[in-house]
C-alpha atoms as a PDB file:
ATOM      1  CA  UNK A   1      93.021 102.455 128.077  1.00  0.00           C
ATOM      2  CA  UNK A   2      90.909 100.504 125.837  1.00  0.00           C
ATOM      3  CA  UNK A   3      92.410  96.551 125.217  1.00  0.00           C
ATOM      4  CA  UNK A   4      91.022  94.083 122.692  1.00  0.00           C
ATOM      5  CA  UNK A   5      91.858  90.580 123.480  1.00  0.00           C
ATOM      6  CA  UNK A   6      91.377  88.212 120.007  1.00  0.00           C
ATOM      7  CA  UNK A   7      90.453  84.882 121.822  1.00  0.00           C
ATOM      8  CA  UNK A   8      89.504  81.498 119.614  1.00  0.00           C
ATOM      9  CA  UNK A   9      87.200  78.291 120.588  1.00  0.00           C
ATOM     10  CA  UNK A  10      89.052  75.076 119.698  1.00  0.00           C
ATOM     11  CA  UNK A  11      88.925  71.469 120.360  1.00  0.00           C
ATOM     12  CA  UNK A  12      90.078  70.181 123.361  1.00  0.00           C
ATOM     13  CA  UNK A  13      93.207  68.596 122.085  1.00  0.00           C
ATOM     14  CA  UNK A  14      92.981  65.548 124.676  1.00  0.00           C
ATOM     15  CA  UNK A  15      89.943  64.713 122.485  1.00  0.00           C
ATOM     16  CA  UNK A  16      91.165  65.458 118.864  1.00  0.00           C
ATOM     17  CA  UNK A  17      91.061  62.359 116.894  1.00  0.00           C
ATOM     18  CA  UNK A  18      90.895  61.898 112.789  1.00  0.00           C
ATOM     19  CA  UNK A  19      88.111  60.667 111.220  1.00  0.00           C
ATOM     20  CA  UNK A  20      89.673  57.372 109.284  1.00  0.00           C
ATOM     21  CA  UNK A  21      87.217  57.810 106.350  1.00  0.00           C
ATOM     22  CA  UNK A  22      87.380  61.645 105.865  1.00  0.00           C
ATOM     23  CA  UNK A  23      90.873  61.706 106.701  1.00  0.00           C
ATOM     24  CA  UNK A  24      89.815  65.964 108.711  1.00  0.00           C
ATOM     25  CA  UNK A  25      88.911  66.328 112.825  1.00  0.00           C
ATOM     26  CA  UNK A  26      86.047  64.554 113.790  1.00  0.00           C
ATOM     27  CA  UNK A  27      84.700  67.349 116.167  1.00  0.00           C
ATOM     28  CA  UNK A  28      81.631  65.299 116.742  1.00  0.00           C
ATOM     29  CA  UNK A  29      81.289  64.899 120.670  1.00  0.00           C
ATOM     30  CA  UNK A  30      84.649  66.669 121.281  1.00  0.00           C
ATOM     31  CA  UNK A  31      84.248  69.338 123.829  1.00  0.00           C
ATOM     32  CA  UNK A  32      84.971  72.729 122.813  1.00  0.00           C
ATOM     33  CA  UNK A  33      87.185  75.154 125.347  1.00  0.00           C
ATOM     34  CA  UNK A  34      89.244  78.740 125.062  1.00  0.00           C
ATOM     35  CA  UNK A  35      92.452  78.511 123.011  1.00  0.00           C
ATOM     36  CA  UNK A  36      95.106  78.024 126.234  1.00  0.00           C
ATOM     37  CA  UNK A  37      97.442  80.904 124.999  1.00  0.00           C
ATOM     38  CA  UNK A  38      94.419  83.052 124.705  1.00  0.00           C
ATOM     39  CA  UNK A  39      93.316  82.586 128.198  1.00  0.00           C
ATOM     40  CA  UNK A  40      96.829  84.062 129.096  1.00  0.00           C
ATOM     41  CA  UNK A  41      96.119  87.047 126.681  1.00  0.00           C
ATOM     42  CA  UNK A  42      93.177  87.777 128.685  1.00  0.00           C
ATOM     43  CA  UNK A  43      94.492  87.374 131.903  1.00  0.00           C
ATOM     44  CA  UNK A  44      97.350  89.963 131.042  1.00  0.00           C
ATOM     45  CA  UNK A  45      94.480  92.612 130.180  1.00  0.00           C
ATOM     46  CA  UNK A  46      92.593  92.319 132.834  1.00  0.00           C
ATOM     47  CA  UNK A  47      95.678  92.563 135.295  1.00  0.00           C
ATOM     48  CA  UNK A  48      96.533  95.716 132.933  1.00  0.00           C
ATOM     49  CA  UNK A  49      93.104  97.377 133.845  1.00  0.00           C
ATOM     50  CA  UNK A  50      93.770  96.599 136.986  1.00  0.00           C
ATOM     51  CA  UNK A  51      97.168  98.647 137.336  1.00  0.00           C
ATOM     52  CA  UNK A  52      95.948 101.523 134.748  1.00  0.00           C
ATOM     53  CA  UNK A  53      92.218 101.428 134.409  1.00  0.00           C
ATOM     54  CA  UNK A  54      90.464 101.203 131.023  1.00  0.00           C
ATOM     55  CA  UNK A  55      88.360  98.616 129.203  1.00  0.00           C
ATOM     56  CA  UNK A  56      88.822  95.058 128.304  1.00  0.00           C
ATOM     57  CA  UNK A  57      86.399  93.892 125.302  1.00  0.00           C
ATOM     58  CA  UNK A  58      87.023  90.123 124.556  1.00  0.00           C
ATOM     59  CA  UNK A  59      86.533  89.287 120.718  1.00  0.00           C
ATOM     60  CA  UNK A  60      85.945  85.800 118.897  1.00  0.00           C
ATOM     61  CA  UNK A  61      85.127  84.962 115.187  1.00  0.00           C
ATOM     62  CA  UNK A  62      83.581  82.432 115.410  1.00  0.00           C
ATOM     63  CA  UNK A  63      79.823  79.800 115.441  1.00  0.00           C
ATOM     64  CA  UNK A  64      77.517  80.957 117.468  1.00  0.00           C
ATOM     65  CA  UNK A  65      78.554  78.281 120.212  1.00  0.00           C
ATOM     66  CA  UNK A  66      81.191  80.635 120.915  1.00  0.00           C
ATOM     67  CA  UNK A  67      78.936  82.607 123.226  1.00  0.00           C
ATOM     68  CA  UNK A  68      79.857  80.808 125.831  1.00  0.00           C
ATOM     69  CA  UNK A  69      82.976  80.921 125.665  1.00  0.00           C
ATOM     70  CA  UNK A  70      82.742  84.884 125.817  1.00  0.00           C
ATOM     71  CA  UNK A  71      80.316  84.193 128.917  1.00  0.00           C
ATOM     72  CA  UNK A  72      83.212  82.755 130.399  1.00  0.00           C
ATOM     73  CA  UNK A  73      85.866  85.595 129.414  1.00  0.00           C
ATOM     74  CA  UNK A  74      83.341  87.984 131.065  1.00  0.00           C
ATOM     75  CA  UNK A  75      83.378  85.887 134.128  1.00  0.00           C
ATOM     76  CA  UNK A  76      87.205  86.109 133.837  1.00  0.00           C
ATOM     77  CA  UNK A  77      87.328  89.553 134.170  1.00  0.00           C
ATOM     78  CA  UNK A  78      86.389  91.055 130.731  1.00  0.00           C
ATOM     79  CA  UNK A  79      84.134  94.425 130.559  1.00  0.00           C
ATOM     80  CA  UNK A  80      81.982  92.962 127.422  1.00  0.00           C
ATOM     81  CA  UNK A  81      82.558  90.584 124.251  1.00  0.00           C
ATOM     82  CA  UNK A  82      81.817  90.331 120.966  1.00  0.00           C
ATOM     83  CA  UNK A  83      80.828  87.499 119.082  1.00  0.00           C
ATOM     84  CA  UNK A  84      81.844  87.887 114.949  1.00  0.00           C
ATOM     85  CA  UNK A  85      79.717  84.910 113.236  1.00  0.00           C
ATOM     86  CA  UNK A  86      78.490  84.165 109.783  1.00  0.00           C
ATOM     87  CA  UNK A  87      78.498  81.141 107.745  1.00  0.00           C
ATOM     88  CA  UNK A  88      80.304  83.217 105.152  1.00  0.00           C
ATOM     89  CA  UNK A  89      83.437  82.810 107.475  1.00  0.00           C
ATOM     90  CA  UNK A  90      83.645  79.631 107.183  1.00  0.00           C
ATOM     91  CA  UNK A  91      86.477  77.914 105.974  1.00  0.00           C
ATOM     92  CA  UNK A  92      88.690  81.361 106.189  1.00  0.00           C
ATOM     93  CA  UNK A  93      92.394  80.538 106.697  1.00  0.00           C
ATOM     94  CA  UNK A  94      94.857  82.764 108.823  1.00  0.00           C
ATOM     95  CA  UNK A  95      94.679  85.861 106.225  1.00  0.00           C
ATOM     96  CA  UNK A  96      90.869  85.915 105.957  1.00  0.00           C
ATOM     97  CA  UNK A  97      90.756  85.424 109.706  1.00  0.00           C
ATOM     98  CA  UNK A  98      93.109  88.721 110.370  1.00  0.00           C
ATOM     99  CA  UNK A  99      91.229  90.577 108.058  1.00  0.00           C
ATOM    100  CA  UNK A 100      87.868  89.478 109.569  1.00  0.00           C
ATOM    101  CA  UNK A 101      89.285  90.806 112.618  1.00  0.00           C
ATOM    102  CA  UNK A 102      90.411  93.965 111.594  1.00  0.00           C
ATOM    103  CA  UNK A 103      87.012  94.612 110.198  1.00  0.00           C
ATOM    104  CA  UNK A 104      85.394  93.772 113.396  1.00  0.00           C
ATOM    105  CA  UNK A 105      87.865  95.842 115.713  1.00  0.00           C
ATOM    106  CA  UNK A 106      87.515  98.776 113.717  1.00  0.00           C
ATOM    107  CA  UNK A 107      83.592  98.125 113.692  1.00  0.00           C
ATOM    108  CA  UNK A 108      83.893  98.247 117.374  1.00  0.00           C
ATOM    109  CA  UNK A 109      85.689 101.049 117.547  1.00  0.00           C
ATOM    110  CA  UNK A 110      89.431 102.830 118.551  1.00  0.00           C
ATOM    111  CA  UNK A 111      91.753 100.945 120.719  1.00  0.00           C
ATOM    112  CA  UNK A 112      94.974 101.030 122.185  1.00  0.00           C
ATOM    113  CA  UNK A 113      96.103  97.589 122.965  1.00  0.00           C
ATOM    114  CA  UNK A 114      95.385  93.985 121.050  1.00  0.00           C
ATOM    115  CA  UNK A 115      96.268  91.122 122.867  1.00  0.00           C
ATOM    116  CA  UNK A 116      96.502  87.426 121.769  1.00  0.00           C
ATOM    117  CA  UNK A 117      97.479  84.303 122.126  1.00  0.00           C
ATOM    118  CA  UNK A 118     100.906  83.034 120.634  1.00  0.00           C
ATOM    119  CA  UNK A 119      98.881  80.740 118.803  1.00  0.00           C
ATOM    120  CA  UNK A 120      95.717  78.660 118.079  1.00  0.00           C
ATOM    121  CA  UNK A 121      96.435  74.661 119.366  1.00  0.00           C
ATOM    122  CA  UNK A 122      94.071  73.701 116.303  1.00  0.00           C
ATOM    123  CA  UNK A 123      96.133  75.479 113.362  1.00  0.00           C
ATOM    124  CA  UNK A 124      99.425  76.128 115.443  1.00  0.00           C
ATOM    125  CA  UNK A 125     100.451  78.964 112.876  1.00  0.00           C
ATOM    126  CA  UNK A 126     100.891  81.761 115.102  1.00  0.00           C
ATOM    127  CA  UNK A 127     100.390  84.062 112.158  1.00  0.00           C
ATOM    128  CA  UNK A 128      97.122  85.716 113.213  1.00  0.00           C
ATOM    129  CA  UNK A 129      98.372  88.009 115.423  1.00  0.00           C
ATOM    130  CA  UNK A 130     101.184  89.339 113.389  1.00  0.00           C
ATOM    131  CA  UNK A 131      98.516  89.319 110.128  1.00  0.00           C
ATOM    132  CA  UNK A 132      96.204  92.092 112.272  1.00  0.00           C
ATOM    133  CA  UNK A 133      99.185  94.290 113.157  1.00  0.00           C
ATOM    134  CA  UNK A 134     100.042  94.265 109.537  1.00  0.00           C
ATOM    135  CA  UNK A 135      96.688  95.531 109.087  1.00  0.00           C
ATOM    136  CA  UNK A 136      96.128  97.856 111.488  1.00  0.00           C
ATOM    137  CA  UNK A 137      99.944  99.726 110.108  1.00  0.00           C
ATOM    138  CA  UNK A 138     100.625  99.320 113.935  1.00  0.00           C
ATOM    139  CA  UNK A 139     103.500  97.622 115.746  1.00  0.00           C
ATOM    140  CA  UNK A 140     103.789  94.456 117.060  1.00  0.00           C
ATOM    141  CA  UNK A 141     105.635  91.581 119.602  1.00  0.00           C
ATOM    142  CA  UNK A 142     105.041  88.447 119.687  1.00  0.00           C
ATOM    143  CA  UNK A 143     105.903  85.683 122.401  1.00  0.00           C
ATOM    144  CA  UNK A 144     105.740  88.112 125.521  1.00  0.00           C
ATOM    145  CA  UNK A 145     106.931  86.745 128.240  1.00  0.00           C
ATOM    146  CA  UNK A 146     106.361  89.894 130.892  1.00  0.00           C
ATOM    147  CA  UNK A 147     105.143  92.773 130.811  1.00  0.00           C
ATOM    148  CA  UNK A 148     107.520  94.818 132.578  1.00  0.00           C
ATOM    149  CA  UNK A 149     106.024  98.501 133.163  1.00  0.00           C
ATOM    150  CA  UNK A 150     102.816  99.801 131.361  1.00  0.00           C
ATOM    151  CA  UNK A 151     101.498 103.221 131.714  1.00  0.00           C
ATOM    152  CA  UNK A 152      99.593 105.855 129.835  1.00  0.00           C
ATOM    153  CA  UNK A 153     101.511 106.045 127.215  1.00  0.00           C
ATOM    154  CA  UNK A 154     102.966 102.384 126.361  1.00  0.00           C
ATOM    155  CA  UNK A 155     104.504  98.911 127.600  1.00  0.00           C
ATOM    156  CA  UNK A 156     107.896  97.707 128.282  1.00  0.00           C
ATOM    157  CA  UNK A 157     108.153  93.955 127.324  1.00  0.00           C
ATOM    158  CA  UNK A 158     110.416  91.170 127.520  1.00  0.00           C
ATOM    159  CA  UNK A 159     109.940  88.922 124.133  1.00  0.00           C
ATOM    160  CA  UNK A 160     111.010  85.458 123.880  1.00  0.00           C
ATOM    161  CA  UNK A 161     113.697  84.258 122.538  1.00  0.00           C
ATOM    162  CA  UNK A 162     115.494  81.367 121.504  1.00  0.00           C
ATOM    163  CA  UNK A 163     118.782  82.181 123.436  1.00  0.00           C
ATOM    164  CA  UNK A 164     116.850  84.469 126.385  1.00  0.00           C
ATOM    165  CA  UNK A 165     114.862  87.305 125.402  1.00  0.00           C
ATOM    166  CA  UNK A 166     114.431  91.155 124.289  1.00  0.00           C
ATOM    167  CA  UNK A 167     113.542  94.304 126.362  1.00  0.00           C
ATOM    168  CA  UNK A 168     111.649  96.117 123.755  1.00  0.00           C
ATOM    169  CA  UNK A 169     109.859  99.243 124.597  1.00  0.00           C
ATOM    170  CA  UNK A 170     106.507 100.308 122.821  1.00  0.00           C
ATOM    171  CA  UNK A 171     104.038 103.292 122.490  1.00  0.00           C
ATOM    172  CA  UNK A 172     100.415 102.738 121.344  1.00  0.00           C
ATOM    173  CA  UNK A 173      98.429 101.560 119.731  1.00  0.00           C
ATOM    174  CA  UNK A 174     100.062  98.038 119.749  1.00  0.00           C
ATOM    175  CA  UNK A 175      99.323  94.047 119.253  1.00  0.00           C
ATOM    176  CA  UNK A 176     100.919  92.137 121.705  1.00  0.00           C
ATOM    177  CA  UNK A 177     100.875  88.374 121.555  1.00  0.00           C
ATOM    178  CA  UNK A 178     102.057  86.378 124.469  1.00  0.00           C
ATOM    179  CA  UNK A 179     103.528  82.805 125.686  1.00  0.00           C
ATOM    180  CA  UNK A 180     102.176  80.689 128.509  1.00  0.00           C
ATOM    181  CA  UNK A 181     104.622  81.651 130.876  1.00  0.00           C
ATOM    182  CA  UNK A 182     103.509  85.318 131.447  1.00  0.00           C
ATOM    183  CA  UNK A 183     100.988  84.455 134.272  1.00  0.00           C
ATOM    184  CA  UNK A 184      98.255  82.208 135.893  1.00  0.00           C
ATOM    185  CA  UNK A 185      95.226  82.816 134.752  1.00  0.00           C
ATOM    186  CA  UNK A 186      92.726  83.090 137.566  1.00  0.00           C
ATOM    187  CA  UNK A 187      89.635  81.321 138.472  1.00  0.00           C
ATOM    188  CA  UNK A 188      86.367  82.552 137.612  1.00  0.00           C
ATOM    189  CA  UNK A 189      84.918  84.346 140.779  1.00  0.00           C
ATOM    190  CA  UNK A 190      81.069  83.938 141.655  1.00  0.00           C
ATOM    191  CA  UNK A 191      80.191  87.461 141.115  1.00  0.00           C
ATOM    192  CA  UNK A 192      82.364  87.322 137.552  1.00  0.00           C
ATOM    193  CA  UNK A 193      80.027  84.253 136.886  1.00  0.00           C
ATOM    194  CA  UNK A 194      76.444  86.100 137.962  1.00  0.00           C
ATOM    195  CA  UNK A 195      77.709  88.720 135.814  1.00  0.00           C
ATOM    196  CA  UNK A 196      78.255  86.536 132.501  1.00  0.00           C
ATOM    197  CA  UNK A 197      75.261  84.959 132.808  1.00  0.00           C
ATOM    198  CA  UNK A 198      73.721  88.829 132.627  1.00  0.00           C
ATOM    199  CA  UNK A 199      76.024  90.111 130.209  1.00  0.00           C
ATOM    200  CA  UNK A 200      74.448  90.727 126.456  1.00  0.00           C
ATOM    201  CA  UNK A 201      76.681  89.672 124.033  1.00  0.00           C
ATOM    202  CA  UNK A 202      77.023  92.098 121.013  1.00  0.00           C
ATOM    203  CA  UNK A 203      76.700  89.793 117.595  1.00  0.00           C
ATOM    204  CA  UNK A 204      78.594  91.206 114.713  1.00  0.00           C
ATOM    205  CA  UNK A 205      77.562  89.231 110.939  1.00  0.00           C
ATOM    206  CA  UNK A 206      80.106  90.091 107.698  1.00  0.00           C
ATOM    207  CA  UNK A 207      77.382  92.854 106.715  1.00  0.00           C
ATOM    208  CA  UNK A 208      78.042  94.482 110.182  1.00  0.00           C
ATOM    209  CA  UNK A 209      81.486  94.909 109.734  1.00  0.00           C
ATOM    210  CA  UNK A 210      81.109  96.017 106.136  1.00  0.00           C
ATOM    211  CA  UNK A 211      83.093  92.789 104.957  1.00  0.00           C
ATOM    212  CA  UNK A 212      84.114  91.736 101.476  1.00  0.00           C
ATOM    213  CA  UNK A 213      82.156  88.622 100.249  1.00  0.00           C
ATOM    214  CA  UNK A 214      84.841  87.955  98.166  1.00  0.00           C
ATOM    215  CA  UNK A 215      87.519  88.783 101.052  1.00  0.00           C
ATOM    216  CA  UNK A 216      86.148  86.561 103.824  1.00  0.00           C
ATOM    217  CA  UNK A 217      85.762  82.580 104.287  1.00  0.00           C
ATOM    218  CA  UNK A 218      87.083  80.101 101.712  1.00  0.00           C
ATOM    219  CA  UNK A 219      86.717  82.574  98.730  1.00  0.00           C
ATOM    220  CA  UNK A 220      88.743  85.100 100.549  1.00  0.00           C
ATOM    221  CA  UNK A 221      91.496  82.428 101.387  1.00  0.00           C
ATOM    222  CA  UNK A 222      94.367  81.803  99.331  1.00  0.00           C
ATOM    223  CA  UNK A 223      95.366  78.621 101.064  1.00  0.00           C
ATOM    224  CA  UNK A 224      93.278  75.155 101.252  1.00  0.00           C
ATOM    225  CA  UNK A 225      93.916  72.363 103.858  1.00  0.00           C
ATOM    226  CA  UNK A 226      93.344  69.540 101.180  1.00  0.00           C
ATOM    227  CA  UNK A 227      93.900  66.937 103.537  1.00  0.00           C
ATOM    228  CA  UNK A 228      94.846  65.949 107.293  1.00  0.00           C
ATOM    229  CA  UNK A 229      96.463  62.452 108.083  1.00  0.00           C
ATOM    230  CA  UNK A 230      98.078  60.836 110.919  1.00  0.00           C
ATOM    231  CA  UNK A 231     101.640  59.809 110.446  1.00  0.00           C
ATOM    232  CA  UNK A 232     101.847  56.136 109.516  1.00  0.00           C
ATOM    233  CA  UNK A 233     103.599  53.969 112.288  1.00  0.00           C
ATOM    234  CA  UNK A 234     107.246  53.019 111.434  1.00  0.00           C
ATOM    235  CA  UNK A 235     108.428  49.639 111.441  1.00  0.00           C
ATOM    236  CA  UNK A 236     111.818  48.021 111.901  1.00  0.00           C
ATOM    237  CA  UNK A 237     112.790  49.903 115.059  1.00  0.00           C
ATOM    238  CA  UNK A 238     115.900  47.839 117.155  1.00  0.00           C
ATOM    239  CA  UNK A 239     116.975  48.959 121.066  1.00  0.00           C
ATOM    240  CA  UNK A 240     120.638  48.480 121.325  1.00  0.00           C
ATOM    241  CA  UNK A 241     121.691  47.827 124.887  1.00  0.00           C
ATOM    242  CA  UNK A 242     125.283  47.623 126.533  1.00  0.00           C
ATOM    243  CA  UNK A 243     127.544  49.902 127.541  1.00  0.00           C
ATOM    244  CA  UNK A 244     127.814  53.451 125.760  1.00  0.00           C
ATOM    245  CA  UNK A 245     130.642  52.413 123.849  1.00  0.00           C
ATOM    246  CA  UNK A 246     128.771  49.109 123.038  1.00  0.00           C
ATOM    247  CA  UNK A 247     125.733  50.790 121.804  1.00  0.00           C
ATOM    248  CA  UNK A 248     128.162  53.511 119.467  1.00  0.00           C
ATOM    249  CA  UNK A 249     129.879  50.262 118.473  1.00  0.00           C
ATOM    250  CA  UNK A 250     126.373  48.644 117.204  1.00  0.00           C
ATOM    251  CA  UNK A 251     125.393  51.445 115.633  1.00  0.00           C
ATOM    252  CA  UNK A 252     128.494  52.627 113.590  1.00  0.00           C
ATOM    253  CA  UNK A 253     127.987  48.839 112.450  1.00  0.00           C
ATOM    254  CA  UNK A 254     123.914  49.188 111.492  1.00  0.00           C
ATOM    255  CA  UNK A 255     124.742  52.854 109.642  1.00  0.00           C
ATOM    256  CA  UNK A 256     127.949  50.880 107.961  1.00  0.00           C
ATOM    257  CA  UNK A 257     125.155  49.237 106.135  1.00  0.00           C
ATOM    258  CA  UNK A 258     123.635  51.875 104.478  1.00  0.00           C
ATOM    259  CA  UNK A 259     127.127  53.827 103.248  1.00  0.00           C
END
């Protein structure tokens, strides 16, 4: 079985702080890591390989600084990586990004499982995933949970749900994308590290892929972030204290106000 995990370098969000001036992310001295849920996505195919054999190739668009984040996928347990970067990505929003991807997964070659993260913790749209299936004409789940049974032929999944969750069964080819709580994700080994450091990382440019100009980066994104701001800091606040009644009391009083 062949499985392409989609992983993404962010920020460290510990670090992420506006620039006052510019009012976007200063990324300037803010260390860049894998996207959390993504590490879970590429837990979950190695353990797969594991249990059914096959081949896990870890993808990123991304700068060239992404390299070692691959380096560290490899270490993780992935077979190889892939590293899609031009400048002509730049600025691509979720639908540029998916079909980016697609271009790059079918440059690579036939598959039978995409994993990824629920989301990115830098954009928080979750609508990558989904936007690749959509693509690829294949089905998809999002928010695994568990992968209950995998074989040769397809997965049984529990998906995530507001009130519990789903048993949904499903044949290749697939794109999974999965929550935090479907594992631990392990800890590099010393021969998984000797082995990144080896590994040749196979660069992929928009010419590679046979990429629009027109469909990639900015010009091949139909939304614009014009602007990112912190909330401003509300004034006015009051604690009410006393007993619960007390407190109702007070406030019944402060909303009377307003009616």
């Amino acid at each position: 079985m062949k499985i392409c995990v989609c992983i993404k370098q962010v920020p460290d969000a510990k670090e992420v702080r506006l620039d006052p001036v510019t009012n976007t992310l200063a990324r300037e001295g803010v260390q860049s890591i894998m996207n959390p849920f993504d590490e879970h996505a590429l837990e979950e195919a190695v353990r797969l390989r594991e249990s059914v054999g096959g081949e896990v190739v870890a993808v990123s668009m991304g700068p060239p600084q992404a390299e070692a984040m691959l380096r560290e996928a490899i270490s993780c347990g992935a077979d190889r990586a892939v590293l899609v970067s031009d400048r002509a990505f730049a600025g691509a929003d979720t639908w540029a990004t998916a079909y980016t991807l697609e271009h790059a997964l079918r440059r690579i070659g036939d598959f039978d499982l995409i994993l990824c993260g629920k989301q990115a913790i830098d954009g928080d749209t979750a609508q990558v995933g989904p936007g690749l299936a959509t693509r690829f004409a294949i089905p998809y789940v999002a928010c695994v949970q568990k992968i209950r049974h995998a074989d040769a032929t397809g997965l049984v999944v529990e998906r995530m749900m507001d009130d519990g969750y789903d048993v949904v069964a499903v044949d290749y080819p697939v794109l999974l994308t999965v929550v935090k709580d479907i594992n631990e994700p392990r800890v590099p080994s010393l021969k998984g590290k000797m082995k990144a450091k080896k590994e040749t990382i196979l660069h992929l440019n928009a010419a590679d892929i046979g990429a629009e100009p027109a469909a990639i980066g900015l010009a091949g994104s139909p939304t614009r972030v014009v602007k990112v701001f912190p909330p401003e800091a509300r004034g006015g606040r009051a604690m009410l204290s006393g007993t619960v009644d007390e407190q109702v009391a007070q406030l019944a009083e402060r909303l009377r106000r307003y009616l």
